[in-house]
PDB file of N, CA and C in Angstrom:
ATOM      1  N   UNK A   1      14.894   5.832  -4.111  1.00  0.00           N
ATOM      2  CA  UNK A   1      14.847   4.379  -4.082  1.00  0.00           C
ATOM      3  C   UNK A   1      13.392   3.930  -4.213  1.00  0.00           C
ATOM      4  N   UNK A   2      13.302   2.973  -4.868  1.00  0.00           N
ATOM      5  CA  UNK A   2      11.833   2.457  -5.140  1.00  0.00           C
ATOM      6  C   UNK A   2      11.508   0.968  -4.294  1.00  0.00           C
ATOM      7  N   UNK A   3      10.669   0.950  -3.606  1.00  0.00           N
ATOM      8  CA  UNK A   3      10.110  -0.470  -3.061  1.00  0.00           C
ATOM      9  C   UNK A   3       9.473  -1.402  -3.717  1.00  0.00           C
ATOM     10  N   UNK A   4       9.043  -2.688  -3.856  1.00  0.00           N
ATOM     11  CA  UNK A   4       8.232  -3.509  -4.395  1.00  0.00           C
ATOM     12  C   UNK A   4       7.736  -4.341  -3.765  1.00  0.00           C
ATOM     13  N   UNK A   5       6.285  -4.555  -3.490  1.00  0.00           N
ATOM     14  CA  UNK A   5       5.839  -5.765  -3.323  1.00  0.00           C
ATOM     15  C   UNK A   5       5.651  -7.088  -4.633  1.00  0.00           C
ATOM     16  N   UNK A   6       6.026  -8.076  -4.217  1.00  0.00           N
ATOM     17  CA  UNK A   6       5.997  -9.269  -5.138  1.00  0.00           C
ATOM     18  C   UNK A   6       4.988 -10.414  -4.643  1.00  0.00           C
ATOM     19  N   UNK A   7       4.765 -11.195  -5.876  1.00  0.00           N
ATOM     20  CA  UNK A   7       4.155 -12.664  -5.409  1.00  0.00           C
ATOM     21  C   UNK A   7       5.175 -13.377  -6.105  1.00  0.00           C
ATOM     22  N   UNK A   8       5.418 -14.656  -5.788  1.00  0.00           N
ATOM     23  CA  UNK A   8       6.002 -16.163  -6.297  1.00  0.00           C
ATOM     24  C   UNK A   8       5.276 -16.778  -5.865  1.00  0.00           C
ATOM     25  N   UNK A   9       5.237 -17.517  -7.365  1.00  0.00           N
ATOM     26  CA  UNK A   9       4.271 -19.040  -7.645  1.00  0.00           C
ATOM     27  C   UNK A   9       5.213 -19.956  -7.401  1.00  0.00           C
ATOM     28  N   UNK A  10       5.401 -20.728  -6.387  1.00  0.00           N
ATOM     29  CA  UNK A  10       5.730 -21.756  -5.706  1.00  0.00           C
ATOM     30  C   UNK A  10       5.570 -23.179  -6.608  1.00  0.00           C
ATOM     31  N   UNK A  11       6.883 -24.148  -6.468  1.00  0.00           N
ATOM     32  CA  UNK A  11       6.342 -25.472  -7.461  1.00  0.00           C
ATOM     33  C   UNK A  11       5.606 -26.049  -6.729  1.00  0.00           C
ATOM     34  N   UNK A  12       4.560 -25.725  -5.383  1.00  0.00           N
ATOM     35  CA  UNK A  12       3.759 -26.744  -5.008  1.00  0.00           C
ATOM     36  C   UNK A  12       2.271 -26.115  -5.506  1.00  0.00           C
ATOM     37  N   UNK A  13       1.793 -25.144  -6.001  1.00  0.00           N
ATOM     38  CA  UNK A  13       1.031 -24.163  -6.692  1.00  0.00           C
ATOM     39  C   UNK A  13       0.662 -23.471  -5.339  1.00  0.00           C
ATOM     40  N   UNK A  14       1.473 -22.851  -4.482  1.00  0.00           N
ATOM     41  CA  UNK A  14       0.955 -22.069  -3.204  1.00  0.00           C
ATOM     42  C   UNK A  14       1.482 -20.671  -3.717  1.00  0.00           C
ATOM     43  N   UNK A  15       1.614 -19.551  -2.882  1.00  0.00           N
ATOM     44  CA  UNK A  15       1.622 -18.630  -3.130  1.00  0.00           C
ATOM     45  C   UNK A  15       2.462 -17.360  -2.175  1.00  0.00           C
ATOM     46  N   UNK A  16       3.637 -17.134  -2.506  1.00  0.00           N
ATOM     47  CA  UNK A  16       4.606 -16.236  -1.288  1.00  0.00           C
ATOM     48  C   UNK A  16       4.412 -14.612  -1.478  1.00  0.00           C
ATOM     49  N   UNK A  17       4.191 -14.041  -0.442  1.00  0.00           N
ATOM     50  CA  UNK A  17       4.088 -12.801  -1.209  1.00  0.00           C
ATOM     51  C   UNK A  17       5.399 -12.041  -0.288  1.00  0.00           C
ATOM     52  N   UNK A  18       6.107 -11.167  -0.342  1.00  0.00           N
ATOM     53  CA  UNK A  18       6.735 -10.687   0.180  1.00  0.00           C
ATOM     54  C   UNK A  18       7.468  -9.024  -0.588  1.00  0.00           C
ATOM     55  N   UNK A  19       8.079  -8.110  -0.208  1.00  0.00           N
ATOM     56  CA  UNK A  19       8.460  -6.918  -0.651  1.00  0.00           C
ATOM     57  C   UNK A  19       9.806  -6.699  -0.432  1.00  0.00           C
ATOM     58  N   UNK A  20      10.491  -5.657  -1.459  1.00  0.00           N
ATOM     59  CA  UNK A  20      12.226  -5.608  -1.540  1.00  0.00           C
ATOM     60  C   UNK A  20      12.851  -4.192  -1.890  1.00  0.00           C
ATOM     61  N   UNK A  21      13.645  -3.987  -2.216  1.00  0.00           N
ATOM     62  CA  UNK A  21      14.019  -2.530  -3.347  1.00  0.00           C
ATOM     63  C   UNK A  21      15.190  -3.057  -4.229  1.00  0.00           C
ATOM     64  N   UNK A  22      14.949  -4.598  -4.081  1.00  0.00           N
ATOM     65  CA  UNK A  22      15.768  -5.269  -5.768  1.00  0.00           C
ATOM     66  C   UNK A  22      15.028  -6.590  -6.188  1.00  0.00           C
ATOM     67  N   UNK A  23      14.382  -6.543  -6.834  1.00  0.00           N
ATOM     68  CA  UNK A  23      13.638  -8.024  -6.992  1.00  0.00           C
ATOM     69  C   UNK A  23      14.631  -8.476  -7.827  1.00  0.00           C
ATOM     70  N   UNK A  24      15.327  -8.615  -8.523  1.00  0.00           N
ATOM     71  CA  UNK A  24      16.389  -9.192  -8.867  1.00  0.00           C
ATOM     72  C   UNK A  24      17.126 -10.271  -7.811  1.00  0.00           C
ATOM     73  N   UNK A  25      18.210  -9.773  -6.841  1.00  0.00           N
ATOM     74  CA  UNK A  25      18.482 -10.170  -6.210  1.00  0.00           C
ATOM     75  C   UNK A  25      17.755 -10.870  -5.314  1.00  0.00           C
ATOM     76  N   UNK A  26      16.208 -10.436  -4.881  1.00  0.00           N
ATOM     77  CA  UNK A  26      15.804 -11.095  -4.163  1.00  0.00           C
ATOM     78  C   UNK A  26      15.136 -12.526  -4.597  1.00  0.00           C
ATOM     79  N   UNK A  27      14.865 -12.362  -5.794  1.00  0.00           N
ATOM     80  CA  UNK A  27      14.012 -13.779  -6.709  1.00  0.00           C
ATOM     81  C   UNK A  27      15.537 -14.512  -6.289  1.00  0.00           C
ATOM     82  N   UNK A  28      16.851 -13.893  -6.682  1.00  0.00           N
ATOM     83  CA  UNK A  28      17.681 -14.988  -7.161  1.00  0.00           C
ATOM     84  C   UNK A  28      18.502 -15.639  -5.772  1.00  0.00           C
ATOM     85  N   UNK A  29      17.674 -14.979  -4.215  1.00  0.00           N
ATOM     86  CA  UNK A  29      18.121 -15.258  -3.026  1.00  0.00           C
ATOM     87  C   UNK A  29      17.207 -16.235  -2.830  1.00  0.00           C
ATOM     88  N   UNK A  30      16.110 -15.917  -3.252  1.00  0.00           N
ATOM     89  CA  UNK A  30      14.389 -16.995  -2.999  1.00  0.00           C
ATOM     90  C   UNK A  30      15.266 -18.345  -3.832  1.00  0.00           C
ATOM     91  N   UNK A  31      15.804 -18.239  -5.118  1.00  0.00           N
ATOM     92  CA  UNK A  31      15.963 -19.584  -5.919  1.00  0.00           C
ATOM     93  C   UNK A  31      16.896 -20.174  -5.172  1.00  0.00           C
ATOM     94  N   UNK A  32      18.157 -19.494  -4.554  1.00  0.00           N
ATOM     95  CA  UNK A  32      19.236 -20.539  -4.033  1.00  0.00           C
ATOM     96  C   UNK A  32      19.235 -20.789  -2.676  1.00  0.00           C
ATOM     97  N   UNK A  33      17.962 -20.426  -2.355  1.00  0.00           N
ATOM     98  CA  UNK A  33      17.742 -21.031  -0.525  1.00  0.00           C
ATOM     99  C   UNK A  33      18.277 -19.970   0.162  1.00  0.00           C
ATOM    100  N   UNK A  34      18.486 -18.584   0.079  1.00  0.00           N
ATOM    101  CA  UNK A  34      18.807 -17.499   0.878  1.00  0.00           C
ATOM    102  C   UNK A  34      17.769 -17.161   0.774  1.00  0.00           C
ATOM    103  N   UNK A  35      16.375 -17.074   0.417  1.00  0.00           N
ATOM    104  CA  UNK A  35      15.460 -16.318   0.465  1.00  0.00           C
ATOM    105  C   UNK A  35      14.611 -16.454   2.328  1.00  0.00           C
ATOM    106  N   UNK A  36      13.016 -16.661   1.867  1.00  0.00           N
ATOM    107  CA  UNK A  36      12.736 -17.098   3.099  1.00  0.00           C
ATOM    108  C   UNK A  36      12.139 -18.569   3.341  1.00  0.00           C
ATOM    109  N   UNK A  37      12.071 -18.767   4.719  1.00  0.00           N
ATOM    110  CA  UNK A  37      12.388 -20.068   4.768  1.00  0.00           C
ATOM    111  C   UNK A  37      11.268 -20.802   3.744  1.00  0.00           C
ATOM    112  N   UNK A  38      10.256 -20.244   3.955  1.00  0.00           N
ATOM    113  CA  UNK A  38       8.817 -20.842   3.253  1.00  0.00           C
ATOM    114  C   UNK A  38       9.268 -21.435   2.029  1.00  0.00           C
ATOM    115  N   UNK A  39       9.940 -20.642   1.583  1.00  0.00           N
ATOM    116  CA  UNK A  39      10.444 -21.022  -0.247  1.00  0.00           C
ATOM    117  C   UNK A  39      11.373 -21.680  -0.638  1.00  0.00           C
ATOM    118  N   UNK A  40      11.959 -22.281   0.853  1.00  0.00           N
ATOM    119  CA  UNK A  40      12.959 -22.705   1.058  1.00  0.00           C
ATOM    120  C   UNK A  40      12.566 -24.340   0.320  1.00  0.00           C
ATOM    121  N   UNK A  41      12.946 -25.372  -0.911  1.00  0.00           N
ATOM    122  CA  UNK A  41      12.827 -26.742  -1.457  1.00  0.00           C
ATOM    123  C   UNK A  41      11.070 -26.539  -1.895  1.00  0.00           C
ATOM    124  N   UNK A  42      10.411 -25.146  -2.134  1.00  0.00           N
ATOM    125  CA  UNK A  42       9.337 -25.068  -2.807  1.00  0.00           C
ATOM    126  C   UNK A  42       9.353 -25.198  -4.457  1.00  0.00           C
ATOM    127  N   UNK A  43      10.769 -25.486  -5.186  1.00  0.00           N
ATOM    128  CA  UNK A  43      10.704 -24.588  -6.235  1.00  0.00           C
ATOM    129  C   UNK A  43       9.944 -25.646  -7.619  1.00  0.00           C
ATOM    130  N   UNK A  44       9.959 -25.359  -8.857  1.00  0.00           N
ATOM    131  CA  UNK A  44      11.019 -23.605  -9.332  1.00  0.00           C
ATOM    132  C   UNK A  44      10.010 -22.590  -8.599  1.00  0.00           C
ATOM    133  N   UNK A  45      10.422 -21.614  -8.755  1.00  0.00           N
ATOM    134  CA  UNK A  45       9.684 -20.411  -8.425  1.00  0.00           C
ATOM    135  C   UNK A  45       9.090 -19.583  -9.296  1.00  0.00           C
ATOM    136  N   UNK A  46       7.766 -18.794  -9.595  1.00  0.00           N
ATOM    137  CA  UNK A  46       8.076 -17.820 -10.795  1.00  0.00           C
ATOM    138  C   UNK A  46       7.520 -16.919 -10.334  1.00  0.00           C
ATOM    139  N   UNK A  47       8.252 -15.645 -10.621  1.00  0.00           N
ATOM    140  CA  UNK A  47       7.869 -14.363 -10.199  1.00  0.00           C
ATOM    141  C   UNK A  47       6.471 -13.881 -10.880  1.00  0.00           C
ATOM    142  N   UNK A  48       5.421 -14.066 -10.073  1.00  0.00           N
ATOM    143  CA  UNK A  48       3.604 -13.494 -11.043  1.00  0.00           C
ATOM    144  C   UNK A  48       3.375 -12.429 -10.616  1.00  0.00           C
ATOM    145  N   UNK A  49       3.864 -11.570  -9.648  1.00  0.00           N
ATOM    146  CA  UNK A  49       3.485 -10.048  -9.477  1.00  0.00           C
ATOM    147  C   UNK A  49       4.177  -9.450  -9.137  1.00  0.00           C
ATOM    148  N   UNK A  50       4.639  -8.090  -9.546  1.00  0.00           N
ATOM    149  CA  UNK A  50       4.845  -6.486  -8.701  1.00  0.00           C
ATOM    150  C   UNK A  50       4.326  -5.508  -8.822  1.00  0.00           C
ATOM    151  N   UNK A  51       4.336  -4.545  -7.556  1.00  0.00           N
ATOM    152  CA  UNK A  51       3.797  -3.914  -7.439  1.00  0.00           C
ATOM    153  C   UNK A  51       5.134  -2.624  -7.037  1.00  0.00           C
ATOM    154  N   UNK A  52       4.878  -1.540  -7.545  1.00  0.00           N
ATOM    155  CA  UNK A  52       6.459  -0.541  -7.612  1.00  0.00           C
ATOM    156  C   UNK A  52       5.395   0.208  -6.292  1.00  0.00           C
ATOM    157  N   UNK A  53       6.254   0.381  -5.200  1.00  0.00           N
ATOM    158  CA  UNK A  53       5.926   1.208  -4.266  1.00  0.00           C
ATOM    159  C   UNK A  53       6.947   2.436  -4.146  1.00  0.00           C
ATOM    160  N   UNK A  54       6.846   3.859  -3.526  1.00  0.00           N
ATOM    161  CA  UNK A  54       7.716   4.992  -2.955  1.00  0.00           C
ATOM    162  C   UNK A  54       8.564   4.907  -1.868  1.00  0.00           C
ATOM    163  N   UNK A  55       7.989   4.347  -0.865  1.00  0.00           N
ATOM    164  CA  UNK A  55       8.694   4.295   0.254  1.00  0.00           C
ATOM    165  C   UNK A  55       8.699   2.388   1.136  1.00  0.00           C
ATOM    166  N   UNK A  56       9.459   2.699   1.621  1.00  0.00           N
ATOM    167  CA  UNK A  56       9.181   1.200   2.429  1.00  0.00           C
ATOM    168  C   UNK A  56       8.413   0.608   3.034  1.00  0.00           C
ATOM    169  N   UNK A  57       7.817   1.771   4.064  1.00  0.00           N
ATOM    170  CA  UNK A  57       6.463   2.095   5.012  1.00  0.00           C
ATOM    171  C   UNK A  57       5.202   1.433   4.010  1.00  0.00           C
ATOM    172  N   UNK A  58       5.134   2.054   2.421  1.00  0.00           N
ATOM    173  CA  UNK A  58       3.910   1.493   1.956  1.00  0.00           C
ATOM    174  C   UNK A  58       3.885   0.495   1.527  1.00  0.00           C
ATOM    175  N   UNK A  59       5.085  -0.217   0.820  1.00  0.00           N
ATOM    176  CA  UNK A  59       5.742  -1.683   0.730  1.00  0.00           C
ATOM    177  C   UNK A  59       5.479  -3.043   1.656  1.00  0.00           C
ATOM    178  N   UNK A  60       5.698  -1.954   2.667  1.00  0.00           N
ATOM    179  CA  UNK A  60       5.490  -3.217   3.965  1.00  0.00           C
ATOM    180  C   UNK A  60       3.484  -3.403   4.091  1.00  0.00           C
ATOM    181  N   UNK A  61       3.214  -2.081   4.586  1.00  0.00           N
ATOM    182  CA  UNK A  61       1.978  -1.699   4.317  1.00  0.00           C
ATOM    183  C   UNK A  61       1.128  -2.795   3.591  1.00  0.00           C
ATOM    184  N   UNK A  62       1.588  -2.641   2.482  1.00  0.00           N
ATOM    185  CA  UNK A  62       0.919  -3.232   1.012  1.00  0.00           C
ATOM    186  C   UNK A  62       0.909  -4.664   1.082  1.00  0.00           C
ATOM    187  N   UNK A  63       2.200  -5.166   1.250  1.00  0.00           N
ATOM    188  CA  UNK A  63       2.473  -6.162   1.705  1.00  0.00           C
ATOM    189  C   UNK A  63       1.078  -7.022   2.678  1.00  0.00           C
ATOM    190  N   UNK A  64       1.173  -6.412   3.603  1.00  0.00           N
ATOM    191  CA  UNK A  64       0.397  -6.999   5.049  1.00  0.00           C
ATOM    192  C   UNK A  64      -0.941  -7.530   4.792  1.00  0.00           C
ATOM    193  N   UNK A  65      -1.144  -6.061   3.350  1.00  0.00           N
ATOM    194  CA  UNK A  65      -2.586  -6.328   2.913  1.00  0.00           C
ATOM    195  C   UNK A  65      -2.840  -7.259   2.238  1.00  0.00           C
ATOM    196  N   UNK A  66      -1.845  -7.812   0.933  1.00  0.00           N
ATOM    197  CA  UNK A  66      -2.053  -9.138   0.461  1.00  0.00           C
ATOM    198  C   UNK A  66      -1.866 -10.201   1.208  1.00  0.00           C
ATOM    199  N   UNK A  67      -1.420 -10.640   2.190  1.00  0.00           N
ATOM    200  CA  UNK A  67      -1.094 -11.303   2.798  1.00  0.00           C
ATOM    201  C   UNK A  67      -2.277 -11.690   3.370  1.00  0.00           C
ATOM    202  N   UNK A  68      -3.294 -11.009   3.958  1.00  0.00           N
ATOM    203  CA  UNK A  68      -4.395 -11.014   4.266  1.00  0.00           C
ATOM    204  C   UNK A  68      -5.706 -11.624   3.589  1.00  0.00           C
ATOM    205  N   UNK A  69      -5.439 -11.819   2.241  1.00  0.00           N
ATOM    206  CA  UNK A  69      -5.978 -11.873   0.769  1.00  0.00           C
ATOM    207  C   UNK A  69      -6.411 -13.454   0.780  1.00  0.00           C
ATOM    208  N   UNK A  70      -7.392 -13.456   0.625  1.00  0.00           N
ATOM    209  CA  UNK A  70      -7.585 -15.591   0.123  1.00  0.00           C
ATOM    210  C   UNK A  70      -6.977 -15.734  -1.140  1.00  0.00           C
ATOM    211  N   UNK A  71      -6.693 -16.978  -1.527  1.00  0.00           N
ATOM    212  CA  UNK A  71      -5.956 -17.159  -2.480  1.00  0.00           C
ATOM    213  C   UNK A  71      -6.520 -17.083  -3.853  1.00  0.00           C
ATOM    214  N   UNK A  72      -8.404 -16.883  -3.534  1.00  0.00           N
ATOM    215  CA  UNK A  72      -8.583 -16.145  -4.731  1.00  0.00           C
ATOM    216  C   UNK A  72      -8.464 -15.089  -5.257  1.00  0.00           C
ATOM    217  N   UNK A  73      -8.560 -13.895  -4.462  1.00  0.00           N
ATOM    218  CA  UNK A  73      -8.233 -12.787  -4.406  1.00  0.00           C
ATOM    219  C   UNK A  73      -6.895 -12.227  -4.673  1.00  0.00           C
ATOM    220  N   UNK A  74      -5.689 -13.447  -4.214  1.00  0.00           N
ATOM    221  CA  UNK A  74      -4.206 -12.722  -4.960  1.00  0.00           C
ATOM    222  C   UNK A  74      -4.743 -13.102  -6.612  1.00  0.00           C
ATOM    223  N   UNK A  75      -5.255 -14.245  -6.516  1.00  0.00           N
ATOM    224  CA  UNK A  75      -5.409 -14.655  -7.843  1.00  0.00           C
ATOM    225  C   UNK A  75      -5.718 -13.776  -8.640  1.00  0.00           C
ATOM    226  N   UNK A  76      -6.567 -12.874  -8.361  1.00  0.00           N
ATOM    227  CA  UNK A  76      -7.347 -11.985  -9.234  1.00  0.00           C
ATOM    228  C   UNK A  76      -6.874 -10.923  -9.297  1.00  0.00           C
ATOM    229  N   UNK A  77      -6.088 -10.601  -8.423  1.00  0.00           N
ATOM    230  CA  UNK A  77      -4.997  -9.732  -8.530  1.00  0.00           C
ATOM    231  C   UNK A  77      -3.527  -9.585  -9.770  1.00  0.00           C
ATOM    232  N   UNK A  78      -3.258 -11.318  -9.522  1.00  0.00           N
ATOM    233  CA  UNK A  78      -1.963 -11.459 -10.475  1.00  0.00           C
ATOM    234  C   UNK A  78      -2.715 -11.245 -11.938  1.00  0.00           C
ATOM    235  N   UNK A  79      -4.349 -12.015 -12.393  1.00  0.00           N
ATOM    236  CA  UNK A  79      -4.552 -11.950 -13.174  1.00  0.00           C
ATOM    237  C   UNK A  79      -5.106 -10.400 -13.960  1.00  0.00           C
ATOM    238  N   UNK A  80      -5.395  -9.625 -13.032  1.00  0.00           N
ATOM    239  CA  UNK A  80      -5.309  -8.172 -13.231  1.00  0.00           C
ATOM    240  C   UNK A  80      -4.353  -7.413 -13.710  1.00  0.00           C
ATOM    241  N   UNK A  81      -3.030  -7.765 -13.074  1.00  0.00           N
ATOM    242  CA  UNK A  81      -2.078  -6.832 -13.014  1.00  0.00           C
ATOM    243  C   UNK A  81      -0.799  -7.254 -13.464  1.00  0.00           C
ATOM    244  N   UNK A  82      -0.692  -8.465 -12.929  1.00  0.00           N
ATOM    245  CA  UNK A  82       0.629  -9.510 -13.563  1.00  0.00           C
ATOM    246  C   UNK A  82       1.738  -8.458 -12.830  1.00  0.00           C
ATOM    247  N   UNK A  83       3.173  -8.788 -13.202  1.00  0.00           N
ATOM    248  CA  UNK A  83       4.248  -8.283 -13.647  1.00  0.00           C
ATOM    249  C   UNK A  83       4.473  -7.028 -14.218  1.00  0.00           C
ATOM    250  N   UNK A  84       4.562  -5.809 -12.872  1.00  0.00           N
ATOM    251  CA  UNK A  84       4.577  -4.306 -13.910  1.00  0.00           C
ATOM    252  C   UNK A  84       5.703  -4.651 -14.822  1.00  0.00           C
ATOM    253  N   UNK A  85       5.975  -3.636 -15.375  1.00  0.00           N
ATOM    254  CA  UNK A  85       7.360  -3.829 -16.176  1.00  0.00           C
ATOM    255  C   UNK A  85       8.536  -2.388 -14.974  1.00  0.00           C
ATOM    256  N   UNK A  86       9.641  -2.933 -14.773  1.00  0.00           N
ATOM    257  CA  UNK A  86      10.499  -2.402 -14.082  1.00  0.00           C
ATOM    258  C   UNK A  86      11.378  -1.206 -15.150  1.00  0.00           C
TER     259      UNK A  86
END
């Protein structure tokens, strides 16, 4: 099983970062208000990053670390890396 950390670009131009092992389902839980609350009447949404992790542990991990990140720094991140391809 493969993990992912993600970002969504928020329709207020803010920035969610969070991790899954289906970004599929989870973008399309974020769009219909099952996601989390944050993203909850933020939309549209657009998916600007992943990151393919091994295990969950480094997912979460990884996670914690962007989260940590000023918002220039995801910035420079999405603009680095964008959207692996799945």
């Amino acid at each position: 099983m493969h993990y992912y950390v993600y970002l969504l670009e928020c329709g207020d131009g803010t920035l969610y970062t969070g991790w899954t092992n289906d970004i599929d389902a989870r973008l399309t839980a974020h769009r219909e208000g099952r996601g989390a609350k944050y993203t909850r009447g933020r939309g549209p949404l657009e998916l600007v990053y992943t990151e393919e992790l091994a295990t969950k542990s480094e997912a979460a991990k990884r996670e914690y670390h962007i989260k940590k990140m000023t918002r220039k720094q995801k910035k420079a991140l999405i603009d680095k890396k964008g959207c692996q391809q799945q």
